[in-house]
Protein backbone atom coordinates (compact mmCIF):
# COMPACT_ATOMS: atom_id res chain seq x y z
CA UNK A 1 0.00 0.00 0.00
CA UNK A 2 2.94 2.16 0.81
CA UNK A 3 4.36 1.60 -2.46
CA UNK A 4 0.92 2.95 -4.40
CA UNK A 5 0.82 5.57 -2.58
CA UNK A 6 4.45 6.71 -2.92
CA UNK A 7 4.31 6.07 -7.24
CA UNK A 8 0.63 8.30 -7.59
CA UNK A 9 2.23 10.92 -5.80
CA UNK A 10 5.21 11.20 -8.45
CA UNK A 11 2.36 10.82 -10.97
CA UNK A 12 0.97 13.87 -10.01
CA UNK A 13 3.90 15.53 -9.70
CA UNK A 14 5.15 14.77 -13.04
CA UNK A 15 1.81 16.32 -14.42
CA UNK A 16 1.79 19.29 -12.74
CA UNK A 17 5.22 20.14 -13.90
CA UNK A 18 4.50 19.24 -17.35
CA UNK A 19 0.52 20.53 -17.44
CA UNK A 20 0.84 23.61 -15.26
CA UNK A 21 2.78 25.40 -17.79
CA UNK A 22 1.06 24.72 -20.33
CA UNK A 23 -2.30 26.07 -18.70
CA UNK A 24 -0.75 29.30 -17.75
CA UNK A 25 0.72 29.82 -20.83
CA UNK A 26 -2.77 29.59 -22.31
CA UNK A 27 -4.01 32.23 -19.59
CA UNK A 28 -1.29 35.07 -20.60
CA UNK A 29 -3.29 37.02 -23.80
CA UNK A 30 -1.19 36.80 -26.68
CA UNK A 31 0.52 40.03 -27.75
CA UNK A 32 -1.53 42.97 -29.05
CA UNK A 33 0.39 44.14 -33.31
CA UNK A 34 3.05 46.65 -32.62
CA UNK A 35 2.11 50.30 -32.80
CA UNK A 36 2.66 51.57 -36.23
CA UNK A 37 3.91 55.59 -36.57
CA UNK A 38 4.88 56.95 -39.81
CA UNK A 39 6.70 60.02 -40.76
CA UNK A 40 6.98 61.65 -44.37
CA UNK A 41 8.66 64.52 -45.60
CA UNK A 42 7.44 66.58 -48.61
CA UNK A 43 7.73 69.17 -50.66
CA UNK A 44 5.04 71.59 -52.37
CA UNK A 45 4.48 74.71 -54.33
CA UNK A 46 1.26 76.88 -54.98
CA UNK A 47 -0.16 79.48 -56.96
CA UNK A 48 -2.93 81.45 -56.29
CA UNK A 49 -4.74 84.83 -56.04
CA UNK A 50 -5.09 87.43 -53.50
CA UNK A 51 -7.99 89.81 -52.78
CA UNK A 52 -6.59 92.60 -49.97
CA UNK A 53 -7.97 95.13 -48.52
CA UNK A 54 -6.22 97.74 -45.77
CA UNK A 55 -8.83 99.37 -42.78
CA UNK A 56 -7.57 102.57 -42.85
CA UNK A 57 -4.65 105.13 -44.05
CA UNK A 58 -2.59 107.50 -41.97
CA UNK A 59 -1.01 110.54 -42.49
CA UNK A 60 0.66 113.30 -40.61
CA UNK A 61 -1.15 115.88 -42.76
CA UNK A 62 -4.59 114.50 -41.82
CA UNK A 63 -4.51 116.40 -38.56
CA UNK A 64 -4.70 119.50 -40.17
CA UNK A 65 -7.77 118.69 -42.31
CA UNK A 66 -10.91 119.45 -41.46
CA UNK A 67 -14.03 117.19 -41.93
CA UNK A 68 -11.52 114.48 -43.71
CA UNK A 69 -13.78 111.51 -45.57
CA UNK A 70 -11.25 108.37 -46.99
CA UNK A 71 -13.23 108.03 -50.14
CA UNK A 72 -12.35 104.59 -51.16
CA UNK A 73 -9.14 102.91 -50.73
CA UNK A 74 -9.18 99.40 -52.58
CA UNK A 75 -6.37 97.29 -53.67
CA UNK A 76 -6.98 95.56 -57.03
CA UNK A 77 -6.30 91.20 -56.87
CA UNK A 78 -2.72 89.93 -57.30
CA UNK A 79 -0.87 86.85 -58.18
CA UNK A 80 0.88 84.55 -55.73
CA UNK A 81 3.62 82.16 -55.77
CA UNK A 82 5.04 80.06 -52.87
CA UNK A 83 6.99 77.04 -52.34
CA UNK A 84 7.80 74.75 -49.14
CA UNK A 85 9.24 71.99 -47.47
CA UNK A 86 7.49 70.19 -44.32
CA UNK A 87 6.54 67.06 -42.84
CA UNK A 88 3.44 64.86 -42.14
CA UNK A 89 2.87 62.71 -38.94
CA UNK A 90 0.64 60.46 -38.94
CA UNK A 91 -2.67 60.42 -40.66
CA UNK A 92 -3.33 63.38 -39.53
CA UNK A 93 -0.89 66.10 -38.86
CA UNK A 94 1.18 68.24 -41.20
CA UNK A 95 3.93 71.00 -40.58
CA UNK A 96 5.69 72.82 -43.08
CA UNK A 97 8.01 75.84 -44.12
CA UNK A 98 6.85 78.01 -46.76
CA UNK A 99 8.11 81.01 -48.67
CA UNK A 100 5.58 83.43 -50.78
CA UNK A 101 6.14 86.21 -53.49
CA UNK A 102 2.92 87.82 -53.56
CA UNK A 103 3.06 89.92 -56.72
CA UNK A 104 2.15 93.61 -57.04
CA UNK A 105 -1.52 94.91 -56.50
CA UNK A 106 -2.38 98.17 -57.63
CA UNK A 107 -3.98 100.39 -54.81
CA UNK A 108 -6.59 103.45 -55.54
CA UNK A 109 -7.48 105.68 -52.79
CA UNK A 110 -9.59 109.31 -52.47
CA UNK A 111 -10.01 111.37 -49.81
CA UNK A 112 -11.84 115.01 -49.70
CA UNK A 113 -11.65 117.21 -46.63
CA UNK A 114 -11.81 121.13 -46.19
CA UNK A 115 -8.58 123.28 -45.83
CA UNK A 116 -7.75 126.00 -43.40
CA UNK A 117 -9.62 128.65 -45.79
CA UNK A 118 -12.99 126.53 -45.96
CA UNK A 119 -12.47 125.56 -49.67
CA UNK A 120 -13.35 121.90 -50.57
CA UNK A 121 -9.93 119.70 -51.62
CA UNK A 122 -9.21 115.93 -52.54
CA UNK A 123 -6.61 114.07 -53.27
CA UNK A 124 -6.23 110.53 -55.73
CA UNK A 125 -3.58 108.10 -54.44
CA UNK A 126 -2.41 105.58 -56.30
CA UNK A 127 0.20 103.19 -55.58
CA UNK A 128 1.78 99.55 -56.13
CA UNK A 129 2.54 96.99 -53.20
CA UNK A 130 3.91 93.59 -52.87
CA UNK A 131 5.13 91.18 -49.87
CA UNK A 132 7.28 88.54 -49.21
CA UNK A 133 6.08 86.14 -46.45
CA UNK A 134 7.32 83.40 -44.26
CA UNK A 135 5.14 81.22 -42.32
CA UNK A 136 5.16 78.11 -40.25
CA UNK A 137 2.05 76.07 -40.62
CA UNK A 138 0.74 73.86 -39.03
CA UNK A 139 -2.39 71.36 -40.90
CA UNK A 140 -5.20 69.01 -39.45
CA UNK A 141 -6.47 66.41 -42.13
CA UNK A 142 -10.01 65.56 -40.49
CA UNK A 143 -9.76 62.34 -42.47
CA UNK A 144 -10.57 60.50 -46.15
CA UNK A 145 -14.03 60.75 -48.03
CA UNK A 146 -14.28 59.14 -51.27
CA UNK A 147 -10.68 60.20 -52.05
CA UNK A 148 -10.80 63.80 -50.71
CA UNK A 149 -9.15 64.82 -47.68
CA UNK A 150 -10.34 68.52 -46.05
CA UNK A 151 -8.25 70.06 -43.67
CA UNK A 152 -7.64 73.11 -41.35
CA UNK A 153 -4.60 74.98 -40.66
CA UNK A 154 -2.82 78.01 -39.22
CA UNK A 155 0.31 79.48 -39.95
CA UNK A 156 2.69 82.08 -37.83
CA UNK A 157 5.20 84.06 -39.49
CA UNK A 158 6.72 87.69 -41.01
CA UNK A 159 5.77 89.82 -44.00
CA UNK A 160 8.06 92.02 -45.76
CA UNK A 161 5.47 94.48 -47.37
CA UNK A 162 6.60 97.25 -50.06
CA UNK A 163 4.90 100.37 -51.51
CA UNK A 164 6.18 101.67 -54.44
CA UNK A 165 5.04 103.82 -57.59
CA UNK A 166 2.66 106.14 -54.98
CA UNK A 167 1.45 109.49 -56.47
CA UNK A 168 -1.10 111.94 -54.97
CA UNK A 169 -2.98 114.20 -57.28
CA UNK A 170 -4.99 116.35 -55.79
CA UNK A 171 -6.49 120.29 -55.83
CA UNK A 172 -5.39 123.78 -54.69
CA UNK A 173 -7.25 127.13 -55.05
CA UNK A 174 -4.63 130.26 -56.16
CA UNK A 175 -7.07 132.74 -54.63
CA UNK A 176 -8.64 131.51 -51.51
CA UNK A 177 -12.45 131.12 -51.91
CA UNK A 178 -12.66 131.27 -55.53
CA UNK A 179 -13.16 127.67 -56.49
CA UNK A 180 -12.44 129.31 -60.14
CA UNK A 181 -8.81 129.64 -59.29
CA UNK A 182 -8.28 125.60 -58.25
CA UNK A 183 -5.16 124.25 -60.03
CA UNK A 184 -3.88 120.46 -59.43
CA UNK A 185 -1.35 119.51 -57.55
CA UNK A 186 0.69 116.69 -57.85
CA UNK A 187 3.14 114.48 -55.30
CA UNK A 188 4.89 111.06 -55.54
CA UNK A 189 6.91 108.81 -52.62
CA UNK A 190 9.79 106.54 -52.83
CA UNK A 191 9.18 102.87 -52.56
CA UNK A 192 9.76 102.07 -48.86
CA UNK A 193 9.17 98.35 -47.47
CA UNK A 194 8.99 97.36 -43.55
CA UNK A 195 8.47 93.92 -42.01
CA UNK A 196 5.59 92.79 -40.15
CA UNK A 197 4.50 89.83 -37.48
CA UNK A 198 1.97 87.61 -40.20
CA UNK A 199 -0.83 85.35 -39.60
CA UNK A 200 -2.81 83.00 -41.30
CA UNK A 201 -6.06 80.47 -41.23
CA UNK A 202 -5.99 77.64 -44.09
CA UNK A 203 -8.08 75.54 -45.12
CA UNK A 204 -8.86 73.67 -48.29
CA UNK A 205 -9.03 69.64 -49.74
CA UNK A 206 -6.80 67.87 -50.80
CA UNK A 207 -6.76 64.70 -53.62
CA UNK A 208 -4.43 62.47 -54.60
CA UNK A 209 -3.20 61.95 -57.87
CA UNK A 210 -0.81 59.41 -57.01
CA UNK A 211 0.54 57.76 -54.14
CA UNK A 212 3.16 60.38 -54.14
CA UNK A 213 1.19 63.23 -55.25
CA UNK A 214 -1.18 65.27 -53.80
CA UNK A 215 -3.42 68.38 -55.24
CA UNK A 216 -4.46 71.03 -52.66
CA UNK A 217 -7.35 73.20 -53.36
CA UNK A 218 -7.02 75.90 -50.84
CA UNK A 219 -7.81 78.98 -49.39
CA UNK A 220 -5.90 81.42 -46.71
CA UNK A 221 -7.28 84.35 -44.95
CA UNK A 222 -3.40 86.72 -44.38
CA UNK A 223 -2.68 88.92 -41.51
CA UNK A 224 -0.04 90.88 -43.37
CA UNK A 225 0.35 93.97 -41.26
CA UNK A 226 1.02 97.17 -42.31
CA UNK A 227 2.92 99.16 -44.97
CA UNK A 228 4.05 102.50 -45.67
CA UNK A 229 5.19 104.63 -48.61
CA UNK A 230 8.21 106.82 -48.22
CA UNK A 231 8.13 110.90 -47.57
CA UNK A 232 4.87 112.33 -49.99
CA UNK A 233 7.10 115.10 -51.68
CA UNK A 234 5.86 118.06 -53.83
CA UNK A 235 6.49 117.57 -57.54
CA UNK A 236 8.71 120.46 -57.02
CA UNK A 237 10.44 118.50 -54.79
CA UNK A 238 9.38 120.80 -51.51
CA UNK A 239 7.62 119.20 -48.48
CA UNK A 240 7.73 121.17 -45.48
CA UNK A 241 6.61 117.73 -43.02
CA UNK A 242 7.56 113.81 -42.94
CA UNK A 243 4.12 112.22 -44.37
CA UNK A 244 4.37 108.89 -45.52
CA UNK A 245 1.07 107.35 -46.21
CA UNK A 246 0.54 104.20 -43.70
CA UNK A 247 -1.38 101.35 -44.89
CA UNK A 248 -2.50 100.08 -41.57
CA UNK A 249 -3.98 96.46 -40.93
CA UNK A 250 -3.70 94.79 -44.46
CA UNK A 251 -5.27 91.50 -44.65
CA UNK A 252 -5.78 89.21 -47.67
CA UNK A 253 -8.71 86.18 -48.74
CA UNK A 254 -6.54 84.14 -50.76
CA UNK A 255 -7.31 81.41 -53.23
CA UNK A 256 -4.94 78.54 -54.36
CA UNK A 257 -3.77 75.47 -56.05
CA UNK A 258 -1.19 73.53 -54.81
CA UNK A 259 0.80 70.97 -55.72
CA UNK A 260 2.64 68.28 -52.85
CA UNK A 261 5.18 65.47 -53.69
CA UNK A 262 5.38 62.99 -50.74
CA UNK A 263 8.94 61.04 -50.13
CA UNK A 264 8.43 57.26 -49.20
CA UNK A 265 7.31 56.55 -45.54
CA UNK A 266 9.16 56.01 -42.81
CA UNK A 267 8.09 53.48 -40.11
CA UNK A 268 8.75 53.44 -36.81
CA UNK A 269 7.28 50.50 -34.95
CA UNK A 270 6.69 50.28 -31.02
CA UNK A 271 7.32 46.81 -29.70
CA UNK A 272 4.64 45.39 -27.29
CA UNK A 273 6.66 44.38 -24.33
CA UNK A 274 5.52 41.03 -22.70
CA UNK A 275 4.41 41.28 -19.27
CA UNK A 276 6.48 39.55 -16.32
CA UNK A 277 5.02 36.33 -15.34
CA UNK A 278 5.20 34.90 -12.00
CA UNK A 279 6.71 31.44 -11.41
CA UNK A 280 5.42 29.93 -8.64
């Protein structure tokens, strides 16, 4: 009897130390697929068109006008060109560097006020600006429908805005009450330029035309700033106080189409790590 009882206990020994394993094996979950992040850099260029306006001008003369109206003051549309290099991460995120020549928009302004003698006078500006900007952006793609991929976006930057080609015609009275006597006058600045903190809010959809290439259909709403011309001289080349005309708060509603070539992806893969087990 002794014997029996002494050979099932090494029976059961020999299955627990075979069996037991096995069983808690089966009770650990198997591993979960490693974490996949991908990072791709790009490149991309754009051209577009820009619709500005400015809120008001400024000018040291203005103080001594009396009942001064700013007539109109409207910039006509320009073309823009830009080009960039960034990176996506993800599905979802985007951050690049871009560069922009916005190209000359002609500016018309009138203003009519009253001078020191009560006589009615105006003036007609006209005038030619341009910027160079440089942003960092930042893009949201809020995911894939049937191909098409909209997104939102902001950018942070400077503007290098110029004025250039400004002239001021305007009207002056030779005898002082006789509106019979008014003669024109003419002025011109220098070009002047003068950076600025920039801005921007994107948004737009993008479609790919490959698996490389991408076609963004965009638009941009641009803090730009402000500009100013240089001095407003006399024709005759007098001026007898520092005026330059100040363009103050420009912003732009831009539209464009943009082209972006994705390099391959790179993969980075997170390993699940296996968690300690016990041995009893």
């Amino acid at each position: 009897m002794g014997r029996l009882r002494f050979t099932a206990l090494i029976a059961s020994a020999f299955i627990v130390s075979t069996v037991g394993p096995a069983i808690a094996a089966d009770l650990i979950p198997p591993p979960p697929p490693p974490k996949i992040k991908t990072k791709t850099w790009y490149l991309r260029g754009h051209i577009g068109m820009t619709n500005q306006h400015v809120r008001t001008l400024e000018n040291a003369s203005f103080a001594s006008a009396t009942n001064l109206v700013i007539v109109d003051k409207n910039f006509e549309s320009g073309m823009t060109f830009g080009v960039g290099i960034g990176i996506r991460k993800g599905d979802h995120w985007r951050f690049d560097v871009t560069g922009e020549w916005r190209g000359e928009a002609g500016f018309h302004g009138m203003d009519t006020w009253t001078d020191g003698n009560g006589d009615p006078r105006y003036n007609n500006y006209t005038a030619k600006k341009s910027e160079m900007t440089f942003l960092l952006n930042g893009y949201y793609d809020l995911g894939t429908w049937h191909g098409v991929t909209p997104y939102v976006g902001a950018g942070i930057g400077v503007s290098r805005n110029t004025i250039h080609s400004f002239r001021d015609t305007g009207i002056a009275y030779a005898t002082p009450g006789n509106l019979a006597t008014g003669y024109p006058t003419h002025a011109y600045a220098n070009a002047a330029s003068k950076w600025n903190f920039a801005w921007a809010l994107h948004a737009g959809l993008g479609i790919p035309v490959s698996d490389n290439v991408f076609v963004d259909i965009g638009y941009s709403f641009m803090d730009l700033g402000s500009a100013q011309s240089g001095d407003i001289i006399a024709f005759d080349g007098t001026n007898s106080i520092y005026n330059p005309m100040i363009f103050k708060n420009i912003t732009s509603h831009d539209l464009k189409f943009s082209l972006r070539y994705e390099f391959d992806k790179k993969h980075h893969y997170e390993p699940y790590e296996m968690p300690e087990v016990v041995k009893y």
